[in-house]
C-alpha atoms as a PDB file:
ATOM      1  CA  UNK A   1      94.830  84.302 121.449  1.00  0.00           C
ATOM      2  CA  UNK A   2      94.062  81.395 118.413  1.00  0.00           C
ATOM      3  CA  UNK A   3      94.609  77.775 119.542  1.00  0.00           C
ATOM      4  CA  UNK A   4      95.608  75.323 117.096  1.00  0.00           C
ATOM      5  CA  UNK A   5      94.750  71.741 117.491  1.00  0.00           C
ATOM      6  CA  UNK A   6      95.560  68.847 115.120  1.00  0.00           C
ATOM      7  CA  UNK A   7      94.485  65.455 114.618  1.00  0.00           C
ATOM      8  CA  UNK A   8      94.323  62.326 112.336  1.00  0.00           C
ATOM      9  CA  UNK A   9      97.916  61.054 112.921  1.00  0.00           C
ATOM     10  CA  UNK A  10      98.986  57.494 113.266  1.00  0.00           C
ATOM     11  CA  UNK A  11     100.637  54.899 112.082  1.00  0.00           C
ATOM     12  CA  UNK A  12      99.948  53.190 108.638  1.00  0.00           C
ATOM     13  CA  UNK A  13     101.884  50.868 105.865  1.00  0.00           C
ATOM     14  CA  UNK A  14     103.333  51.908 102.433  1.00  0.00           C
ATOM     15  CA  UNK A  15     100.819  52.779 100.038  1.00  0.00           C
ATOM     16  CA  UNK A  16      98.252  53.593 102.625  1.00  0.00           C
ATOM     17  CA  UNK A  17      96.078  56.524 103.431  1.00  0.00           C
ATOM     18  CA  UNK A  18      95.429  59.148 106.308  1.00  0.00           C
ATOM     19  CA  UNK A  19      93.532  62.498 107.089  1.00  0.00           C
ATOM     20  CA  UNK A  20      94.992  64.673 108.721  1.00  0.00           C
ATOM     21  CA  UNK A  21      92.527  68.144 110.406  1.00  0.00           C
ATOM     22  CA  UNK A  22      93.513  70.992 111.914  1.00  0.00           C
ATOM     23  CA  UNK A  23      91.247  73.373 113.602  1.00  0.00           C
ATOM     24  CA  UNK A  24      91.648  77.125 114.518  1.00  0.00           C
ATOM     25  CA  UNK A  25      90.048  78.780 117.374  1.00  0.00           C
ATOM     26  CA  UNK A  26      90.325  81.927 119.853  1.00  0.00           C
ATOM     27  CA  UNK A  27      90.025  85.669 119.291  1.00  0.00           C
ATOM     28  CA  UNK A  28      89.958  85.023 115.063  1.00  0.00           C
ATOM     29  CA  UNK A  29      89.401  87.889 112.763  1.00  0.00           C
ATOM     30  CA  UNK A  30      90.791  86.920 109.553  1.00  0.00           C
ATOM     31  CA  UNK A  31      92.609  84.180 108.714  1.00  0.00           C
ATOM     32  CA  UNK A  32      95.102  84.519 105.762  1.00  0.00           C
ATOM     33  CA  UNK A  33      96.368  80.810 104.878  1.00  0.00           C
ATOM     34  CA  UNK A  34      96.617  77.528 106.591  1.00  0.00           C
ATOM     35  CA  UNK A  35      99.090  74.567 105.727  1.00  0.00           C
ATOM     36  CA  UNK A  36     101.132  71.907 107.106  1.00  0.00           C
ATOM     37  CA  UNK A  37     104.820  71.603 107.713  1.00  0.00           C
ATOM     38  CA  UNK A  38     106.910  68.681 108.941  1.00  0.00           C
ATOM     39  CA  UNK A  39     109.937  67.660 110.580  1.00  0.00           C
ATOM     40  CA  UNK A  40     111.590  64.264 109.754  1.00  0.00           C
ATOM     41  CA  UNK A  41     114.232  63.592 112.397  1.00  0.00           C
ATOM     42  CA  UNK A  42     117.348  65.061 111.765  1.00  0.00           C
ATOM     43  CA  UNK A  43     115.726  67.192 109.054  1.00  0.00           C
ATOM     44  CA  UNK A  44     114.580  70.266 108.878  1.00  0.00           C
ATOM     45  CA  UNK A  45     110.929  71.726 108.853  1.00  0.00           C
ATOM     46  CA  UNK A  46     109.470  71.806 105.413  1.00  0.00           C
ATOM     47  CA  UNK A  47     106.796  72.700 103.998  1.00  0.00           C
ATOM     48  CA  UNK A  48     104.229  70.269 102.869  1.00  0.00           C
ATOM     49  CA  UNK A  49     101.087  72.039 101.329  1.00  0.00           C
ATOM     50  CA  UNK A  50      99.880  75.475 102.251  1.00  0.00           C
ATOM     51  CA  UNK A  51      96.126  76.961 101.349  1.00  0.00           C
ATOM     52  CA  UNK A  52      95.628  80.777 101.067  1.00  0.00           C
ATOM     53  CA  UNK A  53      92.406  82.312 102.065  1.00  0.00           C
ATOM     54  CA  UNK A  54      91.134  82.880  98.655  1.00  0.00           C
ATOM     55  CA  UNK A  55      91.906  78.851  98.216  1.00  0.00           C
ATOM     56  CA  UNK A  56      95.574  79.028  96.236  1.00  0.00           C
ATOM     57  CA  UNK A  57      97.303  76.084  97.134  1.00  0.00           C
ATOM     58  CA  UNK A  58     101.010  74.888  96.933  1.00  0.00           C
ATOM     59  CA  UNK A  59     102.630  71.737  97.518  1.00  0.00           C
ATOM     60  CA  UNK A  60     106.014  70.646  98.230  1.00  0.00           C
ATOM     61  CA  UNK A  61     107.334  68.693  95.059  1.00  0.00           C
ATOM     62  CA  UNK A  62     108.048  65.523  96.671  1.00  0.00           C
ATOM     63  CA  UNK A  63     104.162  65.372  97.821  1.00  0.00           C
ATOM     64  CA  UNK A  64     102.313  66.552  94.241  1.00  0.00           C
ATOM     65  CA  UNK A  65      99.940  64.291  93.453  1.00  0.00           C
ATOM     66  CA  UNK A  66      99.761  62.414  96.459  1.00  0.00           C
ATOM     67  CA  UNK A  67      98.240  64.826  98.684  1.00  0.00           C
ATOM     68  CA  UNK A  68      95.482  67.559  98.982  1.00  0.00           C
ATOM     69  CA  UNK A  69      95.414  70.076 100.913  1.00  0.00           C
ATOM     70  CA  UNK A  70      91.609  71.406 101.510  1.00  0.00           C
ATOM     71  CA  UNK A  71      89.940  73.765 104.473  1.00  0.00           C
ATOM     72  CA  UNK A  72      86.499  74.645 105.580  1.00  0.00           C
ATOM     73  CA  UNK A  73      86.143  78.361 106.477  1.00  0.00           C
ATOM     74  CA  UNK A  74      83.289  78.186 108.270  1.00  0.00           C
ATOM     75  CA  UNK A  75      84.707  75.487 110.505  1.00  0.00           C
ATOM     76  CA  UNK A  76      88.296  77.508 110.298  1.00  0.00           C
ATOM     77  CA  UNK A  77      89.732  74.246 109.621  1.00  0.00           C
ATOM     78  CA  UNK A  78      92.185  73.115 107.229  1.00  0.00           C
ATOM     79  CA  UNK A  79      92.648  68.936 105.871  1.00  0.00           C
ATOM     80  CA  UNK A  80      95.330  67.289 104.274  1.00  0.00           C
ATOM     81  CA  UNK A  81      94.596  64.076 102.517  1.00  0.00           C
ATOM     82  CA  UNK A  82      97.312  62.200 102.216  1.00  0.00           C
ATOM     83  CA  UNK A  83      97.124  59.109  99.550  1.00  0.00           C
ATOM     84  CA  UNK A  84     100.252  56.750  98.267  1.00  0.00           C
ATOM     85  CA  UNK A  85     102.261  57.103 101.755  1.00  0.00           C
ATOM     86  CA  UNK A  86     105.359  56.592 101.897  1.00  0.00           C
ATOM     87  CA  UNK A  87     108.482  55.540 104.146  1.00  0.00           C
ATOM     88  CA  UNK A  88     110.465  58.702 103.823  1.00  0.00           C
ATOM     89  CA  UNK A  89     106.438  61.070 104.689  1.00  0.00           C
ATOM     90  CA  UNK A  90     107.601  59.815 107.964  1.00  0.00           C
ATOM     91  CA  UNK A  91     107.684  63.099 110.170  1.00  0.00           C
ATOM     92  CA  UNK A  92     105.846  64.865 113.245  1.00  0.00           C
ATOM     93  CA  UNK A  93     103.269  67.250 110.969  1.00  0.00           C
ATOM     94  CA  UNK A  94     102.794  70.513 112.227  1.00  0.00           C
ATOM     95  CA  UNK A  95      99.630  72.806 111.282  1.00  0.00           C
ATOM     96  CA  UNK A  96      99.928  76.359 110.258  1.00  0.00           C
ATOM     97  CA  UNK A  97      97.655  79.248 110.751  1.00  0.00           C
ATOM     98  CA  UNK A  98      98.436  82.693 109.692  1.00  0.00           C
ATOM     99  CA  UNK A  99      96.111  84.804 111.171  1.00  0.00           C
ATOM    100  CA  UNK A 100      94.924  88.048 113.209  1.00  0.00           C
ATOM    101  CA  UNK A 101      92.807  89.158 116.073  1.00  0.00           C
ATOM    102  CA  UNK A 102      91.275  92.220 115.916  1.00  0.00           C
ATOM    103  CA  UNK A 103      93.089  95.441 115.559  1.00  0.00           C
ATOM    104  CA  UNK A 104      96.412  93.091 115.676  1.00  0.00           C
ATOM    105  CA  UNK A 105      98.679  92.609 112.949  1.00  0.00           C
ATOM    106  CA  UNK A 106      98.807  88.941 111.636  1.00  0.00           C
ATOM    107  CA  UNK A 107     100.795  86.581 113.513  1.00  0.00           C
ATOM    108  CA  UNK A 108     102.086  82.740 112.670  1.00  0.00           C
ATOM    109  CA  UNK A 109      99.999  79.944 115.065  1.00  0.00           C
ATOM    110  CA  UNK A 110     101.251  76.793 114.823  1.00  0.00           C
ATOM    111  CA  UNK A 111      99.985  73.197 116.415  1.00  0.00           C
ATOM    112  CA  UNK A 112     101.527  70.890 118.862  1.00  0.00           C
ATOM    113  CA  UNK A 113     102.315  68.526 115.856  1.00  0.00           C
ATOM    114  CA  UNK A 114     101.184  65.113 114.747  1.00  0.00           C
ATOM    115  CA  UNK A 115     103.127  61.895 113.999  1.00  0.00           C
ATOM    116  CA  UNK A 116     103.144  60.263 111.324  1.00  0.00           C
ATOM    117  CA  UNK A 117     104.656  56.886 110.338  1.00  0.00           C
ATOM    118  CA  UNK A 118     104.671  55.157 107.212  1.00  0.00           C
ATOM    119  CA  UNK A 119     106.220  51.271 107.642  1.00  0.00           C
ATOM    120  CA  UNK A 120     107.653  49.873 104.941  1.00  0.00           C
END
């Protein structure tokens, strides 16, 4: 099994800053990408910024330039720094790992989600 765990949510004004981390443990052989999703109520879940093992990125366009998406492989731990926040970033943020065990093929692993909340 991989575990997911995420941190660094909270609440913070327009304009403002936060880190989010996301860690990846268990029975990991490789790891293929890492990202983050969210979920604004009544929404949908949408991609945010995604990081592939060999370190291609991609960001949702409403986020470009505002955030970074960044990981640590031998922590097996993906960041997303998130500058310039805004009211509508407002969302539970969920962490991705696509990844496989041994002699399994790869599987999605996601975390229990983070809130986030940007006052205006």
């Amino acid at each position: 099994q991989v575990q997911v765990v995420e941190s660094g949510g909270g609440l913070v004004q327009a304009g403002g800053s936060l880190r989010l981390s996301c860690a990846a443990s268990g029975r990991i052989f490789t790891i293929n990408a890492m990202g983050w999703y969210r979920r604004a109520p009544g929404n949908q879940r949408e991609l945010v910024a995604i990081i592939t093992s060999g370190g291609s990125t991609n960001y949702a366009d409403s986020v470009k330039g505002r955030f970074t998406i960044s990981k640590d492989d031998a922590k097996n731990t993906v960041y997303l720094q998130m500058n310039s926040l805004k009211p509508e970033d407002t969302a539970v943020y969920y962490c991705y790992v696509g990844a496989r065990e041994r002699m399994r093929p790869v599987n999605d692993y996601w975390g229990q989600g983070t809130q986030v909340t940007v006052s205006s």
